[in-house]
Protein backbone atom coordinates (compact mmCIF):
# COMPACT_ATOMS: atom_id res chain seq x y z
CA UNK A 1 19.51 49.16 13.42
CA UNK A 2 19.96 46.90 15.95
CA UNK A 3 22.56 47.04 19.01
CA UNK A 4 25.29 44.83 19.76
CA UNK A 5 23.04 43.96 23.12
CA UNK A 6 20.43 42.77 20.62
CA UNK A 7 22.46 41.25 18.35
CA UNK A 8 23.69 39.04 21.54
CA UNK A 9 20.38 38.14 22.62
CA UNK A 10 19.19 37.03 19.28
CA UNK A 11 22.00 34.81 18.61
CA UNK A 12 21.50 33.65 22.11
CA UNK A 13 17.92 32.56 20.82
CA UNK A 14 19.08 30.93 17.59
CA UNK A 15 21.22 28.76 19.50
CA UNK A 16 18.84 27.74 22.11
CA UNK A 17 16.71 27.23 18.85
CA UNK A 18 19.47 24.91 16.88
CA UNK A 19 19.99 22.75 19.99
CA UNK A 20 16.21 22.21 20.40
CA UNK A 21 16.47 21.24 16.52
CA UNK A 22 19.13 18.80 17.06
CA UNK A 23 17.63 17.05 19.82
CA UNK A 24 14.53 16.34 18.23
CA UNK A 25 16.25 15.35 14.95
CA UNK A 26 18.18 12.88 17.27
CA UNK A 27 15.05 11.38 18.46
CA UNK A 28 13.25 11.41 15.31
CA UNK A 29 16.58 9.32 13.78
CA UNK A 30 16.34 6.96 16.92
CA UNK A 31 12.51 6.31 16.37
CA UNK A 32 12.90 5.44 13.06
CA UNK A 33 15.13 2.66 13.71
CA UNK A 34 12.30 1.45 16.39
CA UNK A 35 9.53 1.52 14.17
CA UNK A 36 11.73 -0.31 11.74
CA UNK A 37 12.80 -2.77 13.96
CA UNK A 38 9.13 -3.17 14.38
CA UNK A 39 8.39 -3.64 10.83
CA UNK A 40 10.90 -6.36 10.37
CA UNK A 41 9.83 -8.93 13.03
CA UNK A 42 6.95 -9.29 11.27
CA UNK A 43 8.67 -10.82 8.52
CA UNK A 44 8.88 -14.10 10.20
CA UNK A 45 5.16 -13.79 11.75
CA UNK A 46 4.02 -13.09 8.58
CA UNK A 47 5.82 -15.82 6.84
CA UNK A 48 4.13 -18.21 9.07
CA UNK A 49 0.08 -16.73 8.67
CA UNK A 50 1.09 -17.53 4.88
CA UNK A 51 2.52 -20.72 5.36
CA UNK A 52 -0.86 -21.39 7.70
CA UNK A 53 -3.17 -20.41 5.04
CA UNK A 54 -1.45 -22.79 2.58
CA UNK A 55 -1.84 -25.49 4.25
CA UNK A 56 -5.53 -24.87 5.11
CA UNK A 57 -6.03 -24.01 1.75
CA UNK A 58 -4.56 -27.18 0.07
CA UNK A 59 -6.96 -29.04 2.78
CA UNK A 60 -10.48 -27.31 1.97
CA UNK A 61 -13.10 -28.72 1.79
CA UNK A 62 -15.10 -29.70 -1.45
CA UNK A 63 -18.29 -27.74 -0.23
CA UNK A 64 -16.37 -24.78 0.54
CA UNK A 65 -15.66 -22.34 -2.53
CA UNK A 66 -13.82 -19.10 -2.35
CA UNK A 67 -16.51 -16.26 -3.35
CA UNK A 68 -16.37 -13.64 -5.80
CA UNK A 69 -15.45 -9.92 -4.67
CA UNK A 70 -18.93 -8.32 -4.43
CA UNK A 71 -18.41 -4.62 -6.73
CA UNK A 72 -17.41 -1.83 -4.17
CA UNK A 73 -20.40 0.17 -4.02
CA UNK A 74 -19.96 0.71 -0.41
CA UNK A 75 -16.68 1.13 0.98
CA UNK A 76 -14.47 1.69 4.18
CA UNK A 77 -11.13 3.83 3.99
CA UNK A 78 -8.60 4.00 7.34
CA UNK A 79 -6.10 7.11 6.79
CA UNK A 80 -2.90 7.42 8.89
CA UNK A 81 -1.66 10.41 9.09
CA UNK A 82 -0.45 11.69 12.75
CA UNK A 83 -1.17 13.80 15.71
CA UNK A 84 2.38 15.69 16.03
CA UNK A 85 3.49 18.63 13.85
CA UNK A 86 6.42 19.85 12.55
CA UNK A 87 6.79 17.14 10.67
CA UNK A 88 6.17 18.59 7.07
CA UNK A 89 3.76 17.66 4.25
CA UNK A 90 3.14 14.36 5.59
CA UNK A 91 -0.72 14.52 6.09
CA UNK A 92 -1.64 16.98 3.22
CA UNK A 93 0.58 14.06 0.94
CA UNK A 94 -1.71 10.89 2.51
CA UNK A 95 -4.68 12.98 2.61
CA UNK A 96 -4.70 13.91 -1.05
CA UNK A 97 -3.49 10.29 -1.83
CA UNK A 98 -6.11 8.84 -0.32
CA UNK A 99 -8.92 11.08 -1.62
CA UNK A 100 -7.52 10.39 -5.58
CA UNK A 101 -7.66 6.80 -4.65
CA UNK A 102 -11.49 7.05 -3.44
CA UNK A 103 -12.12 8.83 -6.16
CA UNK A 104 -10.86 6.37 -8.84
CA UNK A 105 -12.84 3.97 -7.30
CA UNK A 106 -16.06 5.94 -8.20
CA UNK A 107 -17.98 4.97 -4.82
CA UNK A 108 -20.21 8.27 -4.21
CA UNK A 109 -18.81 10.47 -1.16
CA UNK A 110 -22.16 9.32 0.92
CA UNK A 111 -20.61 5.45 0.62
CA UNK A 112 -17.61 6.13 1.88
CA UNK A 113 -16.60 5.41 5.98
CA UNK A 114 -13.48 6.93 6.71
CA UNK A 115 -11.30 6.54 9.97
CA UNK A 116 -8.56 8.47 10.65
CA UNK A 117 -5.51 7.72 12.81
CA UNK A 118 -4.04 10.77 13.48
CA UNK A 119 -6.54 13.98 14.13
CA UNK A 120 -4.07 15.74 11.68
CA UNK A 121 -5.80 14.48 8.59
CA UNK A 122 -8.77 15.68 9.41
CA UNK A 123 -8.98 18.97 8.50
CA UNK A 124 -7.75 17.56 5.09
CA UNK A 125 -10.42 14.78 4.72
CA UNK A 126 -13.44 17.52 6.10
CA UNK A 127 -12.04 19.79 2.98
CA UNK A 128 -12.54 17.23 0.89
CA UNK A 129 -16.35 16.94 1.99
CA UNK A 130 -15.60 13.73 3.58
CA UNK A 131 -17.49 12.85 6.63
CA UNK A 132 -15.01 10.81 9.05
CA UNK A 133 -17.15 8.57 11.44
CA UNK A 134 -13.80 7.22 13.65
CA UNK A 135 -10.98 9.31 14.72
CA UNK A 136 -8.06 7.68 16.60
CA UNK A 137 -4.95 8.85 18.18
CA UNK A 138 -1.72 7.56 17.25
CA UNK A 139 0.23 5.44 19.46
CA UNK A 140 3.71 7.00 20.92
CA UNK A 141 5.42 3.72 20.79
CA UNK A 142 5.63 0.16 19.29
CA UNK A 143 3.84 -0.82 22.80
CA UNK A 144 0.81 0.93 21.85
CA UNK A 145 0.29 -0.86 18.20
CA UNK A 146 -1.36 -3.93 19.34
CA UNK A 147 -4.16 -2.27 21.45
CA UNK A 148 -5.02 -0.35 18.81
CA UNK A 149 -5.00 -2.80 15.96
CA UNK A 150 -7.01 -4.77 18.14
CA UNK A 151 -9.56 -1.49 18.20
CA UNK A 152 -9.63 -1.17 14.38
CA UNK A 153 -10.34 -5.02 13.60
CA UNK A 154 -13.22 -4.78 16.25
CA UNK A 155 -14.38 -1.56 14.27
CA UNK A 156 -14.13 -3.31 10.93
CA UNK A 157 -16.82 -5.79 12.35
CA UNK A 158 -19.03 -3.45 12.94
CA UNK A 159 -18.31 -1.87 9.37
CA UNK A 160 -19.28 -5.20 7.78
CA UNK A 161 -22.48 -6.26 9.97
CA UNK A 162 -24.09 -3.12 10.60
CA UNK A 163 -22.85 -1.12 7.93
CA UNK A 164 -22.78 -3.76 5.02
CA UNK A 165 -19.18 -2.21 3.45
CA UNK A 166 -17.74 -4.81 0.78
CA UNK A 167 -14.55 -2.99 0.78
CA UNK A 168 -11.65 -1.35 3.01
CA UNK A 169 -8.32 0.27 2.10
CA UNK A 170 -5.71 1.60 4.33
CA UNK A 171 -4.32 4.58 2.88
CA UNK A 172 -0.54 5.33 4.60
CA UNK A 173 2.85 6.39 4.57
CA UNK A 174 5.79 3.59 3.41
CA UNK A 175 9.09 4.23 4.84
CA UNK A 176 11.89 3.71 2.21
CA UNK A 177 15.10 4.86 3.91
CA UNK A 178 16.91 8.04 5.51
CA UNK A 179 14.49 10.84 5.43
CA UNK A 180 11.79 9.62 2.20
CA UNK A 181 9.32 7.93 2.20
CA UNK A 182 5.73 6.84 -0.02
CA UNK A 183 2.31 6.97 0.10
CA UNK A 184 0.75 3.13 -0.29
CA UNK A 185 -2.92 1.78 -0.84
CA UNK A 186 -3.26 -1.72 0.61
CA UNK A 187 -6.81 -3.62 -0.11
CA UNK A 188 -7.69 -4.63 2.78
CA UNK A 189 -10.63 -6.46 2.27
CA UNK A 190 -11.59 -8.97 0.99
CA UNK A 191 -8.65 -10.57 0.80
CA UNK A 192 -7.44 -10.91 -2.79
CA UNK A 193 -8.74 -14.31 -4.29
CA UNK A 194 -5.28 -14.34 -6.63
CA UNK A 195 -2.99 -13.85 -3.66
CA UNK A 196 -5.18 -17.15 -2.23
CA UNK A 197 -5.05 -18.92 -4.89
CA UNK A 198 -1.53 -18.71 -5.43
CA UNK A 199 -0.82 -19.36 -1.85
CA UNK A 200 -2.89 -22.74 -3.02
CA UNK A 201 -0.40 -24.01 -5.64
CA UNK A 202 2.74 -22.90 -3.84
CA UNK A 203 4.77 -25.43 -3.07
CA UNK A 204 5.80 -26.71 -0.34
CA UNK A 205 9.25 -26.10 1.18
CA UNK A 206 9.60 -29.59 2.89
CA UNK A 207 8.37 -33.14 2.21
CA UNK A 208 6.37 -33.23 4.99
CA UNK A 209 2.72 -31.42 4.95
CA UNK A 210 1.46 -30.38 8.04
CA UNK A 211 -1.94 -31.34 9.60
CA UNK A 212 -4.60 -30.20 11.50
CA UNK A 213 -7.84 -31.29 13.58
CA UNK A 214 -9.92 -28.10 13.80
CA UNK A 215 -12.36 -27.27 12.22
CA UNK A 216 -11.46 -25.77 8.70
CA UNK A 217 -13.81 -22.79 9.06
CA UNK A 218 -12.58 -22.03 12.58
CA UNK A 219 -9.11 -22.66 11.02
CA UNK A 220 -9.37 -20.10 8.54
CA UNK A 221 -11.22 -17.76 10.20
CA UNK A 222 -8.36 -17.24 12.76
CA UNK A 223 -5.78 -16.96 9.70
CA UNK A 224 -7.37 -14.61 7.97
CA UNK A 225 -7.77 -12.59 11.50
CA UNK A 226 -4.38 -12.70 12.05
CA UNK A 227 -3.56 -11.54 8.35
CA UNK A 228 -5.25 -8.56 8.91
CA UNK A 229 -3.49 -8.22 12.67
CA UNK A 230 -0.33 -8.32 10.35
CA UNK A 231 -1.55 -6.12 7.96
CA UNK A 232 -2.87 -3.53 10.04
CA UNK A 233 0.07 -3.29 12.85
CA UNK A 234 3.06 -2.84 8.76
CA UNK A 235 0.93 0.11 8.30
CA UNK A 236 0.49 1.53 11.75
CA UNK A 237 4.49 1.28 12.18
CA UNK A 238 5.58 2.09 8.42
CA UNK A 239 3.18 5.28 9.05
CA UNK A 240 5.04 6.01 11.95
CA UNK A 241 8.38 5.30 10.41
CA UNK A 242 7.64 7.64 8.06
CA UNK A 243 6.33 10.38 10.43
CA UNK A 244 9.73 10.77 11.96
CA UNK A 245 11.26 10.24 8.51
CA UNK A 246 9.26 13.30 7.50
CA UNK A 247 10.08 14.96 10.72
CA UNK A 248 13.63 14.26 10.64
CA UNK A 249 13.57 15.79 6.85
CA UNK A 250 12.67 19.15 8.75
CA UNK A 251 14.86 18.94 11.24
CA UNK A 252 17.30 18.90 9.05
CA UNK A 253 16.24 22.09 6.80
CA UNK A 254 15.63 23.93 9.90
CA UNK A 255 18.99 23.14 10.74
CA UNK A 256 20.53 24.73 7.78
CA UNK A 257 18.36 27.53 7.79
CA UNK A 258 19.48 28.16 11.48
CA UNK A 259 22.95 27.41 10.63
CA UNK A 260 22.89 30.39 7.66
CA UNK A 261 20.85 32.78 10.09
CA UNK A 262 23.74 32.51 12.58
CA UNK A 263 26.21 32.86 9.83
CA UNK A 264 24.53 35.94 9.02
CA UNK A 265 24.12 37.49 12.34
CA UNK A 266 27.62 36.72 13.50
CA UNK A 267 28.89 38.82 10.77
CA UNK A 268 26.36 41.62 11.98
CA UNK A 269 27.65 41.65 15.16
CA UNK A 270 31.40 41.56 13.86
CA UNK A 271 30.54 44.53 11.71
CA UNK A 272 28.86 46.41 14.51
CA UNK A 273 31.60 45.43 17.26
CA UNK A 274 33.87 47.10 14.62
CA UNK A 275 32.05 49.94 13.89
CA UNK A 276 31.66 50.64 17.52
CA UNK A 277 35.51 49.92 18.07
CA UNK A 278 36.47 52.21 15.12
CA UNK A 279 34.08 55.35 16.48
CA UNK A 280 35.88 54.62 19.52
CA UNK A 281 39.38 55.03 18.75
CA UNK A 282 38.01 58.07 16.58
CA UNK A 283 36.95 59.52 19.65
CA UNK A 284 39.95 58.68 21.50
CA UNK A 285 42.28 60.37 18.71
CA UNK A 286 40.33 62.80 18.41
CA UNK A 287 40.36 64.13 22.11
CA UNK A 288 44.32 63.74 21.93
CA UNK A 289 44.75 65.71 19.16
CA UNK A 290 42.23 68.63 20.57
CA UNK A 291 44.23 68.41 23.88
CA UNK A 292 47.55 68.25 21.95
CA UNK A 293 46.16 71.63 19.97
CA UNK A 294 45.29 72.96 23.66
CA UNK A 295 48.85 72.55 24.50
CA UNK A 296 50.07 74.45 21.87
CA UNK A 297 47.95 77.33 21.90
CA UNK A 298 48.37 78.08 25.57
CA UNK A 299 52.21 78.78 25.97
CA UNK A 300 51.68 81.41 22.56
CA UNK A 301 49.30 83.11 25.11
CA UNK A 302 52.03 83.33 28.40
CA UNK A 303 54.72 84.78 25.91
CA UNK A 304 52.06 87.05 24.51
CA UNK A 305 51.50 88.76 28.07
CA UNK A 306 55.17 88.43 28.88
CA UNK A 307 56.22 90.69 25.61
């Protein structure tokens, strides 16, 4: 049973504990709100790359003819998952996504190049008898998006010279709000001829069509580059988003859990203060009475000799 010095020190602990929780659920709460900050400026970035591709698209050239997706015999997947823990179910939820995924897609396991961003993943992917070829780390901030999107889309060119892969996916977390989020499959490449071709017959929002000089192939070669900047930098920050999300989600249980352990071990060490108080105003009442009995006996004794 424990002591009321060990009762002290443990609830000592748990608080230290709980404030550590808080703080972290703080900064988990504030990094959402950057990473979703992040995620809507490129609403406005994107808007433009789309509004760029229409107009090259309504200029193309006769010669030039959108081709068909080759079948995806050989394919690339990028998984982001992260490097930090305590944040939940996070990677065994994308990891598990993103093998079903592969699997409906029936490419054999020996096809398949995976990346992972995040070296908590990996143990996941390995399990599934993956091989990963590329394993990133995951940037601590919005600043450190760009340098590695840039990484990834010079990795993807070496996926399609050298390694002839028709097809890449990006398997990661979407951020919804508060603490949930979902697990998304984007299509990476090739770009989806539908999506093109209704970018095609869009119209346009003002009378005036834009113009260009450059080359058309140059033209929309640097579009679709800067589509899959776009698309690459949503998922790095959604994942991210949701990483704290997830995190925050713990926080919070661990929170409550701390919050019911203190409950409980307050009323331990009220029960045991009493106990200890109640023994020692036993003690105390019962010395008086034995020297009150004392009292009594003695003076029978002094008449007893006097007689």
């Amino acid at each position: 049973m424990q002591t009321i010095e060990s009762l002290k020190k443990t609830i000592k602990s748990a608080q230290d504990l709980q404030s550590v929780v808080k703080t972290m659920k703080a900064l988990a709460a504030v990094s959402i709100r950057q990473y979703q900050k992040a995620v809507e400026s490129l609403t406005d970035y994107t808007k433009t790359v789309e509004m760029g591709l229409q107009i090259a698209l309504k200029n193309k050239p006769e010669s030039v003819e959108m081709a068909q997706a080759a079948p995806c015999l050989r394919m690339g997947a990028i998984i982001f998952g992260s490097d930090q823990g305590l944040c939940g179910q996070l990677n065994e939820q994308i990891s598990v996504h993103a093998i079903d995924e592969m699997d409906k897609l029936g490419v054999d396991k020996e096809h398949r190049t995976v990346m992972t961003v995040g070296l908590r993943v990996n143990g996941f992917i390995e399990d599934a008898g993956l091989v990963i070829t590329e394993g990133l780390t995951v940037p601590g901030s919005t600043a450190g998006i760009t340098p590695m999107v840039q990484e990834i889309i010079m990795i993807l060119d070496e996926w399609l010279i050298r390694k002839q892969i028709q097809h890449v996916y990006l398997f990661y977390n979407e951020y919804m709000s508060g603490a949930t989020y979902r697990q998304k499959t984007l299509h990476l490449l090739p770009v989806d001829r539908n999506w093109l071709k209704n970018l095609e017959k869009k119209k346009w929002p003002t009378k005036t069509l834009p113009t260009f000089r450059m080359d058309w192939n140059d033209l929309f070669r640097g579009l679709i580059h800067e589509y899959l900047f776009v698309s690459l930098y949503r998922a790095f920050a959604e994942s991210l988003a949701s990483e704290n999300a997830s995190r925050l989600a713990a926080m919070q249980n661990a929170e409550k859990n701390i919050e019911e352990r203190l409950q409980e071990l307050d009323g331990a060490f009220h029960r045991k203060r009493q106990m200890n108080i109640t023994e020692e105003l036993l003690d105390i009442v019962a010395g008086f009475e034995a020297m009150s009995v004392g009292k009594k006996i003695i003076p029978l004794k002094k008449q007893e000799r006097g007689l």
